[in-house]
C-alpha atoms as a PDB file:
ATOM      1  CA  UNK A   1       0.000   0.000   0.000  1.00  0.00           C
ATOM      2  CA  UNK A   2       1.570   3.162  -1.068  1.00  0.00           C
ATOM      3  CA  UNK A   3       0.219   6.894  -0.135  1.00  0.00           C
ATOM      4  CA  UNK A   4       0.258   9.905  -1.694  1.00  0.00           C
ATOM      5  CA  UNK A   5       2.091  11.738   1.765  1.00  0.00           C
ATOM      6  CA  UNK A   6       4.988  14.608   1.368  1.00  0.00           C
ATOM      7  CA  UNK A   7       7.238  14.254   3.704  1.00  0.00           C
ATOM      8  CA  UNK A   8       7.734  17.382   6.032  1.00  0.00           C
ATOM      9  CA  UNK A   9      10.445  18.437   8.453  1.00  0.00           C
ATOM     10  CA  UNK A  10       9.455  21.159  10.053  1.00  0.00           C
ATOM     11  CA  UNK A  11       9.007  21.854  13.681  1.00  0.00           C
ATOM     12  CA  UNK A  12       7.380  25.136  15.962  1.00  0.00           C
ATOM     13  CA  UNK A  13       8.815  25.800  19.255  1.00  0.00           C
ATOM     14  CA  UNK A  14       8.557  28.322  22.036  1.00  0.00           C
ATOM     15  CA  UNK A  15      10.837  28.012  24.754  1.00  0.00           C
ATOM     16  CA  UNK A  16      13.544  30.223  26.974  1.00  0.00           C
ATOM     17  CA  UNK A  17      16.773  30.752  25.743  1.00  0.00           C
ATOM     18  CA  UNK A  18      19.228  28.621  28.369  1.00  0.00           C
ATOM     19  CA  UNK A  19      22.505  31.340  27.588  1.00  0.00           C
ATOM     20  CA  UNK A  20      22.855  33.863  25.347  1.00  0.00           C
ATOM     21  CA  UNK A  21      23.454  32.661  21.434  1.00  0.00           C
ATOM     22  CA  UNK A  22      27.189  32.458  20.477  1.00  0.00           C
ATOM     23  CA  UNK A  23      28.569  32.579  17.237  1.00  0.00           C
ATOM     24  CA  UNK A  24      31.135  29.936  16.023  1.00  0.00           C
ATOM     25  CA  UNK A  25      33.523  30.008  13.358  1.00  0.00           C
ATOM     26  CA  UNK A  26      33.866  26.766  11.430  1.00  0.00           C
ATOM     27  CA  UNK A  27      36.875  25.361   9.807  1.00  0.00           C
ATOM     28  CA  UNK A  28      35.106  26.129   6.471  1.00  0.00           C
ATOM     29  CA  UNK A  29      34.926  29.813   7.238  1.00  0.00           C
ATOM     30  CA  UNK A  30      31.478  29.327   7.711  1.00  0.00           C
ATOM     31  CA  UNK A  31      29.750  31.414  10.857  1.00  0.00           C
ATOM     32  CA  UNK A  32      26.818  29.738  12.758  1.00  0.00           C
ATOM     33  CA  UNK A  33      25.035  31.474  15.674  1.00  0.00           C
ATOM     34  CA  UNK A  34      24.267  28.794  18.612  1.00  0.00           C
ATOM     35  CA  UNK A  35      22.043  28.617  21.202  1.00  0.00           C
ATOM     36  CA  UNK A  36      19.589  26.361  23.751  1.00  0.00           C
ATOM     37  CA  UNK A  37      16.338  26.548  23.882  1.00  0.00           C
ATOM     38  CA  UNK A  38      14.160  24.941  26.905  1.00  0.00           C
ATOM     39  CA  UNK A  39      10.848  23.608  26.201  1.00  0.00           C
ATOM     40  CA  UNK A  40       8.112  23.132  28.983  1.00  0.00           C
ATOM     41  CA  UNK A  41       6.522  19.366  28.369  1.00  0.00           C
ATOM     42  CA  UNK A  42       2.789  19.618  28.708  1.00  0.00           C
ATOM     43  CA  UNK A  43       1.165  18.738  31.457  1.00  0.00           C
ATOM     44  CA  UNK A  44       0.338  15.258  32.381  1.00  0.00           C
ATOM     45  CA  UNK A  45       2.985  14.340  30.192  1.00  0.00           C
ATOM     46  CA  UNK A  46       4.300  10.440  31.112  1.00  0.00           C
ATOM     47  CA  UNK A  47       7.962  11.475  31.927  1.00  0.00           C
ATOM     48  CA  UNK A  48       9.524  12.866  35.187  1.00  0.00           C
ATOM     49  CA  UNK A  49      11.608  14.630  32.799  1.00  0.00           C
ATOM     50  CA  UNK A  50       9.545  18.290  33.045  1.00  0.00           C
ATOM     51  CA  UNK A  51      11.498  20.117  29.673  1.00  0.00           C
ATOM     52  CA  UNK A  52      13.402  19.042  26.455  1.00  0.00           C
ATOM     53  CA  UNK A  53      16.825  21.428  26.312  1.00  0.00           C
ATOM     54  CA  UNK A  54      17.382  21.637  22.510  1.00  0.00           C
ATOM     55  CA  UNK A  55      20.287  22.864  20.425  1.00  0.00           C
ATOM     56  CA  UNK A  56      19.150  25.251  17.663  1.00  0.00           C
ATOM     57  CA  UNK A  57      21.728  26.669  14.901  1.00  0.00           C
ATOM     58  CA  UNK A  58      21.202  30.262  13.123  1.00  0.00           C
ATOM     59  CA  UNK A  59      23.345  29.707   9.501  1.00  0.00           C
ATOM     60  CA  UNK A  60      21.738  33.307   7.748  1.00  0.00           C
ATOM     61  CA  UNK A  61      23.385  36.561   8.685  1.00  0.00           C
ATOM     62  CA  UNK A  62      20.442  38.348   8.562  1.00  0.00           C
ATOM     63  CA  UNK A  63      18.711  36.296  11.564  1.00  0.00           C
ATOM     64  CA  UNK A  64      22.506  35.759  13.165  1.00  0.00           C
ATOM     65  CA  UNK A  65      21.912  39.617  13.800  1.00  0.00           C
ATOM     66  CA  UNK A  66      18.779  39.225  15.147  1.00  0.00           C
ATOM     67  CA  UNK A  67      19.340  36.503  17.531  1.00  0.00           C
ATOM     68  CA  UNK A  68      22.536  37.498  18.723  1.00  0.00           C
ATOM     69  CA  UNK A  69      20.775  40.231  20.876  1.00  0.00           C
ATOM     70  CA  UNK A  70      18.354  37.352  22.580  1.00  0.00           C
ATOM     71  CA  UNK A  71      19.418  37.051  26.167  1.00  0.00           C
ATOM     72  CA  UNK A  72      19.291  33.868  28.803  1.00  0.00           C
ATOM     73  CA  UNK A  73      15.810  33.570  29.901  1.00  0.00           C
ATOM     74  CA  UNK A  74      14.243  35.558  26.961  1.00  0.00           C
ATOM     75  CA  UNK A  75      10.526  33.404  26.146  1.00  0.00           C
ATOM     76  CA  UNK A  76      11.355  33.093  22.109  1.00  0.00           C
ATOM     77  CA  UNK A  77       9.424  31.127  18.814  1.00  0.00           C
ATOM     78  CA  UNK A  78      11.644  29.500  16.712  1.00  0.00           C
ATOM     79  CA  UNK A  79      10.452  27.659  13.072  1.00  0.00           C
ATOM     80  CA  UNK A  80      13.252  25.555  10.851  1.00  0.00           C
ATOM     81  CA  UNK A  81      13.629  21.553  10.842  1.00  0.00           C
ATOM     82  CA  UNK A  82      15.905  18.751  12.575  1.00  0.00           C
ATOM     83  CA  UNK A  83      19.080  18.448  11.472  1.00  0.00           C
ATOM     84  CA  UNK A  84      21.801  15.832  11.667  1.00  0.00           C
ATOM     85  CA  UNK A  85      24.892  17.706  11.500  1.00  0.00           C
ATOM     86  CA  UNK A  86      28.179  15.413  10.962  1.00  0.00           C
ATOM     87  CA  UNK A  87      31.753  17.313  11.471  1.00  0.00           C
ATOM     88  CA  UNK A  88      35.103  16.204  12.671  1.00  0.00           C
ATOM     89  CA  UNK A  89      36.671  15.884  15.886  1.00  0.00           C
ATOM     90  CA  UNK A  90      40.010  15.095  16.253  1.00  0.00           C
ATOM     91  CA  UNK A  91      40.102  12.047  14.398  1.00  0.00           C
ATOM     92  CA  UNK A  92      36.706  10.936  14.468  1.00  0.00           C
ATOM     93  CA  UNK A  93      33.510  11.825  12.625  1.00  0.00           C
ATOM     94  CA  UNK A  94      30.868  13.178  15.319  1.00  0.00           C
ATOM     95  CA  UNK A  95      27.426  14.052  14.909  1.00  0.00           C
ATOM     96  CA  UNK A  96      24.817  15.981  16.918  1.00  0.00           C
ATOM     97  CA  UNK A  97      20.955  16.653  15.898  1.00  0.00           C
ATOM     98  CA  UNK A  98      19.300  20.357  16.385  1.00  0.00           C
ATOM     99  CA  UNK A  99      17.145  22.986  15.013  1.00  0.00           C
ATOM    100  CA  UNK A 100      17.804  25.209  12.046  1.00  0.00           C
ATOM    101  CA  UNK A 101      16.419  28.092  12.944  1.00  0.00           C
ATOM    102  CA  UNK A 102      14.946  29.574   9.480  1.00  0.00           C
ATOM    103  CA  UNK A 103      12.516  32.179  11.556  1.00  0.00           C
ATOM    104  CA  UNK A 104      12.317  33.352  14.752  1.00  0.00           C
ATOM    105  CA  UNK A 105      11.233  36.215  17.582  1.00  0.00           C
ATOM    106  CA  UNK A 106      11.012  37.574  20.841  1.00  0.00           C
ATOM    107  CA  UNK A 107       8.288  37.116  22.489  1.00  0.00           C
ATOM    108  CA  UNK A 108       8.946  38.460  26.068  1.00  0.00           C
ATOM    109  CA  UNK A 109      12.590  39.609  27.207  1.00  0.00           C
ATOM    110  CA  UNK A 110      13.861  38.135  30.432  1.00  0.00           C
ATOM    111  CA  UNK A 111      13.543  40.558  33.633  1.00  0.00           C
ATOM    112  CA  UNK A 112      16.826  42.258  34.177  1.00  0.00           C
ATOM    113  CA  UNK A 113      18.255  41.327  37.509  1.00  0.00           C
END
């Protein structure tokens, strides 16, 4: 049985940012903008775990800019889709999964101590 489905990759979150976003140079020359993002779990969820911590990666300048200036404990929306990035370490090949960021915003900024 075969359907007709498109596959989609694509994934809406709204979290805090765990640290502020840091950028990070790659071997390539390439810039990426990281940061964390904690995610509440619903209520009544069947875990003790209470949040997902997620990596998220920023690879457009234009939104680098943007989300450079988010702060730990800013409430943000992020859209983009899992990745599986592979890179080297040392002398092995390494992977890690997280979300690239293609939109984003603030939606409250953290209280200033």
């Amino acid at each position: 049985m075969t359907q007709d489905v498109e596959d989609c990759n694509a994934v809406r979150l709204v979290g805090r940012v765990s640290s502020a976003p840091a950028a990070k140079e790659l071997p390539s020359g390439d810039v990426v903008l990281l940061f964390r993002l904690v995610v509440r779990r619903p209520a009544g969820h069947v875990s003790r775990q209470s949040v997902d911590v997620l990596e998220c990666s920023v690879w457009v300048p234009r939104l680098q800019r943007t989300m450079g200036a988010w702060r730990e404990g800013d409430q943000v929306e992020v859209e983009g889709a899992v990745r599986r990035r592979f890179y080297r370490a040392g002398q092995a090949t390494v992977s890690r999964v997280e979300v690239e960021v293609g939109r984003g915003r603030l939606r409250r900024r953290a209280d200033v101590a």
